[in-house]
C-alpha atoms as a PDB file:
ATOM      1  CA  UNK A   1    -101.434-199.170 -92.786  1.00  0.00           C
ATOM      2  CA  UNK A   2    -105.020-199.636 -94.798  1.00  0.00           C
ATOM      3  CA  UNK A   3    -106.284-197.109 -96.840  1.00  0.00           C
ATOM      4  CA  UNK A   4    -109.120-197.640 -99.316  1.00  0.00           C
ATOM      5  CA  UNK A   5    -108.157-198.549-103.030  1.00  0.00           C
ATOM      6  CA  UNK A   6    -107.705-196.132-105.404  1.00  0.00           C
ATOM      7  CA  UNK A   7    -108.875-196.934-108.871  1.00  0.00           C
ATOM      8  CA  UNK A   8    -106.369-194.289-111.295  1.00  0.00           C
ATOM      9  CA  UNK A   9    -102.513-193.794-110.938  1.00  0.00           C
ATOM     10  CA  UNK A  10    -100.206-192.036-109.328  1.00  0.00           C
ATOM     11  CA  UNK A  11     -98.158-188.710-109.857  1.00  0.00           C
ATOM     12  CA  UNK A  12     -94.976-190.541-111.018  1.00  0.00           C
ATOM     13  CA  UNK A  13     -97.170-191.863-113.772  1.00  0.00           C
ATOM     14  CA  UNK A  14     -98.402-189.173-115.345  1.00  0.00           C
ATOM     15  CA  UNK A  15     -95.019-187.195-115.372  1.00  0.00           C
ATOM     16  CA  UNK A  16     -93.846-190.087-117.306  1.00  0.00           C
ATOM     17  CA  UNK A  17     -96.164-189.117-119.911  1.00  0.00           C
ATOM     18  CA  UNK A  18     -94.470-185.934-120.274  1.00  0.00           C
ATOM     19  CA  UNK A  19     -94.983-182.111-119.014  1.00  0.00           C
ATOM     20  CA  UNK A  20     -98.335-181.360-117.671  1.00  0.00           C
ATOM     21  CA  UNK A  21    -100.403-177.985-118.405  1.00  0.00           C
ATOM     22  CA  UNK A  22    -100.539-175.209-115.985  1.00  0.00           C
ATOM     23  CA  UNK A  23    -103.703-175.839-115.566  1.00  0.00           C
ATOM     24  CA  UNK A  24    -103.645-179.387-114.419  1.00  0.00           C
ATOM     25  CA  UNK A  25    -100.540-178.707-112.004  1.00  0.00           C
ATOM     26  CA  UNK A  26    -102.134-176.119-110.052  1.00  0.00           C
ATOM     27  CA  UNK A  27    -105.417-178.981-110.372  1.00  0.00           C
ATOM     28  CA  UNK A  28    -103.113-181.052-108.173  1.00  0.00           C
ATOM     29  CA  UNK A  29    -101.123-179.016-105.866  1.00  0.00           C
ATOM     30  CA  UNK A  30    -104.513-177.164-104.248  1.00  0.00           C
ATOM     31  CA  UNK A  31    -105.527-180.370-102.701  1.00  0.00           C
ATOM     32  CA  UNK A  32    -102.289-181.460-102.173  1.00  0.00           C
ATOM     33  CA  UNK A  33    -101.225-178.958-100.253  1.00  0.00           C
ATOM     34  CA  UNK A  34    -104.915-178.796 -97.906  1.00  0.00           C
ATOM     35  CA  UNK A  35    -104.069-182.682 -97.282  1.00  0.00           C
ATOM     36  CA  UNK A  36    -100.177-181.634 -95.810  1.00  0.00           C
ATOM     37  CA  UNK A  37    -101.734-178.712 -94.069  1.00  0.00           C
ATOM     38  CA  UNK A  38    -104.679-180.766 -92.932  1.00  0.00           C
ATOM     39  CA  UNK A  39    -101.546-183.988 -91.914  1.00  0.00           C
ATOM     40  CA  UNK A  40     -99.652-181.370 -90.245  1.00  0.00           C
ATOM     41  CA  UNK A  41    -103.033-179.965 -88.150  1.00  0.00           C
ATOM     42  CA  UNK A  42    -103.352-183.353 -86.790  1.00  0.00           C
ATOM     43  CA  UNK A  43     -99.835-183.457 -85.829  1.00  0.00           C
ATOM     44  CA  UNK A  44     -98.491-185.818 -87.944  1.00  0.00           C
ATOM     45  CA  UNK A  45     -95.056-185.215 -90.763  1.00  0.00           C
ATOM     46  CA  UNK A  46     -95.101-187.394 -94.025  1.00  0.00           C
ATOM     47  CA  UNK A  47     -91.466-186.914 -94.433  1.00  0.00           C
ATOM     48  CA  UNK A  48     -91.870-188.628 -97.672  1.00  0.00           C
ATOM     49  CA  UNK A  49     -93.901-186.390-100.198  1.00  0.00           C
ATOM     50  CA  UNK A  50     -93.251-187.080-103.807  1.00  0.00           C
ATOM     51  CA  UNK A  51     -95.120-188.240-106.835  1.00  0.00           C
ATOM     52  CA  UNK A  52     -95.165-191.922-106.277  1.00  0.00           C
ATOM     53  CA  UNK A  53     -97.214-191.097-103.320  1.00  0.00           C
ATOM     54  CA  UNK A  54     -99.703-188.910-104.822  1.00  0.00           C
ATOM     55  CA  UNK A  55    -102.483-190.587-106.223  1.00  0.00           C
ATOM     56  CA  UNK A  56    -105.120-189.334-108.723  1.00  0.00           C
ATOM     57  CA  UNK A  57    -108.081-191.204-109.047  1.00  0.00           C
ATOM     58  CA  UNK A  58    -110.226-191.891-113.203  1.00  0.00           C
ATOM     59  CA  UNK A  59    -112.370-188.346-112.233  1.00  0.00           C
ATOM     60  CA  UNK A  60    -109.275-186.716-111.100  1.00  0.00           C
ATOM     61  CA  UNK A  61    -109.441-186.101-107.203  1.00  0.00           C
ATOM     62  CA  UNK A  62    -106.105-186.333-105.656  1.00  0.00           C
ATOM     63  CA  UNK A  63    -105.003-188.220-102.495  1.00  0.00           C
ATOM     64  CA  UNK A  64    -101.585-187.978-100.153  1.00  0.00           C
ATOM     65  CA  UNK A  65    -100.744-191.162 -99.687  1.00  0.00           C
ATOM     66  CA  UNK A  66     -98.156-193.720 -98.005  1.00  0.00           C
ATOM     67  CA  UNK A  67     -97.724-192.443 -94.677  1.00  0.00           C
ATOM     68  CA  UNK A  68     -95.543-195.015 -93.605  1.00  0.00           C
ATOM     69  CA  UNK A  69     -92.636-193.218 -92.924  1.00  0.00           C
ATOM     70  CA  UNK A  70     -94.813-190.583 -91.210  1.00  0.00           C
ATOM     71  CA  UNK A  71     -94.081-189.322 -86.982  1.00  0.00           C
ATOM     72  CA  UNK A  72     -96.535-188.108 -85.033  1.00  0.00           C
ATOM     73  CA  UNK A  73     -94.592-184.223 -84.178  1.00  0.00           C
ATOM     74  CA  UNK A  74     -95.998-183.936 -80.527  1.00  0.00           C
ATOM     75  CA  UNK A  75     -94.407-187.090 -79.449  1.00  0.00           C
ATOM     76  CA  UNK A  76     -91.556-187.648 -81.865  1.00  0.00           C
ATOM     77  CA  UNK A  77     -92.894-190.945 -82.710  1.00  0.00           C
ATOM     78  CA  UNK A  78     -92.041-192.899 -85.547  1.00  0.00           C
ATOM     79  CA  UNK A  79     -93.832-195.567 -87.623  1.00  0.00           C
ATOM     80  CA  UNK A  80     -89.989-196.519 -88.279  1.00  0.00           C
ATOM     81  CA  UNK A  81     -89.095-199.046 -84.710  1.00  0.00           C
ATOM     82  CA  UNK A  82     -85.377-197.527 -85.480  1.00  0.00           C
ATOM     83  CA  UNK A  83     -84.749-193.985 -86.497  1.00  0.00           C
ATOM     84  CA  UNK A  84     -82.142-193.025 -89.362  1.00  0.00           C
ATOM     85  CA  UNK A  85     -81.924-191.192 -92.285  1.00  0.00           C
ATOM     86  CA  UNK A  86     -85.358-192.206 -94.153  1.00  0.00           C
ATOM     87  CA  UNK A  87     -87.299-190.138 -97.084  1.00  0.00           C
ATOM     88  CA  UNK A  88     -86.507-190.588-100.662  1.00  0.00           C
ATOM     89  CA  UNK A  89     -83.384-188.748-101.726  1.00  0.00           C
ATOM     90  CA  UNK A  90     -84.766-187.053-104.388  1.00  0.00           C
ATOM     91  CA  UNK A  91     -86.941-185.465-102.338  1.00  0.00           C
ATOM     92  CA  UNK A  92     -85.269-184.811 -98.966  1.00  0.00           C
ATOM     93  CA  UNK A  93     -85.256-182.076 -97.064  1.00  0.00           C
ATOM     94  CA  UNK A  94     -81.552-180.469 -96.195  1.00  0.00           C
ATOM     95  CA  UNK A  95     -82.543-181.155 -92.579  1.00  0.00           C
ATOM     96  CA  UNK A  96     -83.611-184.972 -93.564  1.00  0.00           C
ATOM     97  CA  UNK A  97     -80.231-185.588 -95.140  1.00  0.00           C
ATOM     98  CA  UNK A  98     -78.619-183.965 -91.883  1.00  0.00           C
ATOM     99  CA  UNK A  99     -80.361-186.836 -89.692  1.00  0.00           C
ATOM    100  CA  UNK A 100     -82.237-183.931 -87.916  1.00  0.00           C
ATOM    101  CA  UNK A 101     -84.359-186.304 -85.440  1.00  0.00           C
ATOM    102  CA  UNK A 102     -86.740-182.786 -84.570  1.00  0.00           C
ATOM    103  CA  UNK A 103     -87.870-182.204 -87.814  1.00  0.00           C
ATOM    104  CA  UNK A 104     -90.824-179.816 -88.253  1.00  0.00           C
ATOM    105  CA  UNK A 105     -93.469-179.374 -90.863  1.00  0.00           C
ATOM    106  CA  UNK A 106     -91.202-177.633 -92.898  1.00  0.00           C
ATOM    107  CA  UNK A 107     -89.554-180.629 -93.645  1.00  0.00           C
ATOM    108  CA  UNK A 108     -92.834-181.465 -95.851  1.00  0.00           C
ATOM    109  CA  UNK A 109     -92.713-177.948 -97.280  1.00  0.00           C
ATOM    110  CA  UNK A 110     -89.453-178.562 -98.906  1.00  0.00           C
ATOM    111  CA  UNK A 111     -90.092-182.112-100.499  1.00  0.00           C
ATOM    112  CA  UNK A 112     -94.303-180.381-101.531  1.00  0.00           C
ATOM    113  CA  UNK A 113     -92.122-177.433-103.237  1.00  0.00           C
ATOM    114  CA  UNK A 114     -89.619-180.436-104.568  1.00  0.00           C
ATOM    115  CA  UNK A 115     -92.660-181.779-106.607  1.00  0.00           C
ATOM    116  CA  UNK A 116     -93.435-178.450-107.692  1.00  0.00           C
ATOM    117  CA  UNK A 117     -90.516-177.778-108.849  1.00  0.00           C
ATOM    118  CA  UNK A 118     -90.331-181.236-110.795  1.00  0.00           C
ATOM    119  CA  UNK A 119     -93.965-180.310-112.242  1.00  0.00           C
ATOM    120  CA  UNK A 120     -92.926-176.709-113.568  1.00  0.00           C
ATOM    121  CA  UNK A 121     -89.280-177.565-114.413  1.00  0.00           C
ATOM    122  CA  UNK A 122     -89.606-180.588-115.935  1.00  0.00           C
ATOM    123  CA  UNK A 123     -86.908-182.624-113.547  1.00  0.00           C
ATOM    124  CA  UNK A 124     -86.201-182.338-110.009  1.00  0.00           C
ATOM    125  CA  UNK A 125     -83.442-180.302-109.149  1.00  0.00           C
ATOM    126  CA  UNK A 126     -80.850-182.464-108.318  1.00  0.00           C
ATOM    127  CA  UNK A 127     -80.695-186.017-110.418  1.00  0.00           C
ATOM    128  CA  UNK A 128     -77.289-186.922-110.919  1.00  0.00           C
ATOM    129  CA  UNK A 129     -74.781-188.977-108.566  1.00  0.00           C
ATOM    130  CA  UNK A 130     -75.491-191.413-105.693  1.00  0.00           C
ATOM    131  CA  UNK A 131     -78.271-190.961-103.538  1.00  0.00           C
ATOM    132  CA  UNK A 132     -75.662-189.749-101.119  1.00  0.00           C
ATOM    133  CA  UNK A 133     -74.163-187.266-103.484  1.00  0.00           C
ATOM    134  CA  UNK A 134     -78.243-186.467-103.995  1.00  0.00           C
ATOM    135  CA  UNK A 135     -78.629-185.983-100.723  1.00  0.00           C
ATOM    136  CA  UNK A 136     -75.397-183.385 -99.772  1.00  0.00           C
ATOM    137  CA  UNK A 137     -76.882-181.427-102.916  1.00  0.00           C
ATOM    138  CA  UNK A 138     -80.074-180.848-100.825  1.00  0.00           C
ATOM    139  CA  UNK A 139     -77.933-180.001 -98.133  1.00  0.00           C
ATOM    140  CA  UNK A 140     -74.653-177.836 -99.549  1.00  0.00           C
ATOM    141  CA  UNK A 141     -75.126-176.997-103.197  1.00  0.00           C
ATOM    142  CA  UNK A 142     -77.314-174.006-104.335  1.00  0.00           C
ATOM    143  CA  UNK A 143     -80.458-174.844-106.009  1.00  0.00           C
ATOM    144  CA  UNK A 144     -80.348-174.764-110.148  1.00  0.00           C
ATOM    145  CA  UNK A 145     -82.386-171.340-111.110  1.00  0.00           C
ATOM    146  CA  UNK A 146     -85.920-172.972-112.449  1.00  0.00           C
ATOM    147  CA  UNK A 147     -85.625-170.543-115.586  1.00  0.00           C
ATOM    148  CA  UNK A 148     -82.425-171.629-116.498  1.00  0.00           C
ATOM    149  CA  UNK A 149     -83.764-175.385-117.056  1.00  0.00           C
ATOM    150  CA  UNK A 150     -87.099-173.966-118.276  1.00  0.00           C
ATOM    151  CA  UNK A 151     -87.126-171.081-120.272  1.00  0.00           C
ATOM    152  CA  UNK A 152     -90.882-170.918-119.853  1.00  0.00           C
ATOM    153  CA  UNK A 153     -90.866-170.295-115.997  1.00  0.00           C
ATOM    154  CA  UNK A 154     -92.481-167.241-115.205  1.00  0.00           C
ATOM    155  CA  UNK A 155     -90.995-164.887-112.450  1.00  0.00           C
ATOM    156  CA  UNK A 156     -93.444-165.770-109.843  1.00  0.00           C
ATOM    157  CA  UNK A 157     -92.942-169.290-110.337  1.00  0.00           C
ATOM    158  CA  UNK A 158     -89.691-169.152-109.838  1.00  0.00           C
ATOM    159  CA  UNK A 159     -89.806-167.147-106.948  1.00  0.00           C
ATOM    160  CA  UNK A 160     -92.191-169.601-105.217  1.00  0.00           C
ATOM    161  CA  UNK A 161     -89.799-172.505-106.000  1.00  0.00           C
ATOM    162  CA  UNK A 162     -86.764-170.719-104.351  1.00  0.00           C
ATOM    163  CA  UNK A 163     -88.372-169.549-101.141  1.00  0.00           C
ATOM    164  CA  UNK A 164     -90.335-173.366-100.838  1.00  0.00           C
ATOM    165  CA  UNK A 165     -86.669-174.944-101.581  1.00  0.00           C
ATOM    166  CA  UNK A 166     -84.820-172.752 -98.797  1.00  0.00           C
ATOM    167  CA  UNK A 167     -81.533-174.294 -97.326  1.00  0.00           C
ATOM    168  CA  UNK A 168     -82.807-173.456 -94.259  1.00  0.00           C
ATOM    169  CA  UNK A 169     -86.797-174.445 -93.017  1.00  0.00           C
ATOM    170  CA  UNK A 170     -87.495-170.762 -91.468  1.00  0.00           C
ATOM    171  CA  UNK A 171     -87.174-169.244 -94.510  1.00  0.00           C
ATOM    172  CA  UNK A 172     -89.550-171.680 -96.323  1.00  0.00           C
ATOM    173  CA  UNK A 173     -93.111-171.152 -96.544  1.00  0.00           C
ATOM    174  CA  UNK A 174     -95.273-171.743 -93.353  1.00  0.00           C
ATOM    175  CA  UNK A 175     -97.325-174.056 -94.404  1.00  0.00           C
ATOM    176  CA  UNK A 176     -98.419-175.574 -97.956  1.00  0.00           C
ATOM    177  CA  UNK A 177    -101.492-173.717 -98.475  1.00  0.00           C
ATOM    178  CA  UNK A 178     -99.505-170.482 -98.650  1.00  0.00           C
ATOM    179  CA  UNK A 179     -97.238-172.137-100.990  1.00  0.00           C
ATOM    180  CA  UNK A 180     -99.806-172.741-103.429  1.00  0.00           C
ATOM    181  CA  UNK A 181    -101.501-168.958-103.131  1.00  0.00           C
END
């Protein structure tokens, strides 16, 4: 896969700078989210959406990238010539960490309101253990209340966070853009 080079950082490295402003979160999940909604338009499931794949270039514009784990929905093809459990663990939907092989765009929803959640909270929700033990947390154990990490969270917020991080996809937002509103 060739994409053109991208002269900034990426998500990962400004979180390791510390918390980011209101402000500047909601600068990077509106585009975000339009290139996962514009992704799943064409068809086509990232299935790995998480900071180290979000670029920001010096004037600030923000790219989706690293669709290398990516399938094509219509045709359940796989960049992958052997399918298994792939994503990051962090990040994984419950459905991923199931080995669901018919995942749908929800999938993306989940690891999008992940991210979120890391950029409001402060830490993703579930950080300690094996990546298998991180992975049956996405599946099995209920997600850790946003305000009781982070005082700071507002209502809404948290609200948004719990419906994007549903155990189960139809109760998840229907796409990103709706997320973000």
């Amino acid at each position: 896969l060739v994409m053109k080079f991208i002269s900034g950082c990426t998500l990962k490295t400004v979180l390791a700078d510390g918390p980011i402003e209101l402000k500047d979160v909601l600068d990077i999940i509106k585009p975000l989210a339009s290139a996962i909604d514009y992704a799943h338009s064409q068809g086509v499931l990232h299935r790995d959406i998480k900071p180290a794949n979000v670029l920001l270039d010096k004037s600030g514009t923000v790219y989706l990238s690293d669709f290398g784990l990516a399938r094509l929905m219509e045709h359940g093809a796989t960049t992958m010539s052997v399918d298994m459990m792939i994503g990051t663990p962090y990040y994984m939907s419950p459905e991923q960490g199931r080995g669901v092989t018919e995942l749908t765009p929800s999938t993306d929803i989940y690891s999008f309101g992940v991210v979120l959640y890391e950029l409001l909270v402060g830490r993703v929700p579930y950080h300690e253990g094996t990546p298998l033990f991180i992975v049956h947390a996405h599946i099995s154990k209920e997600l850790p209340a946003p305000s009781s990490i982070n005082p700071n969270i507002t209502p809404l917020a948290e609200m948004v966070l719990l419906r994007a991080l549903a155990k189960d996809p139809d109760d998840r937002y229907p796409n990103a853009t709706q997320m973000v509103e």
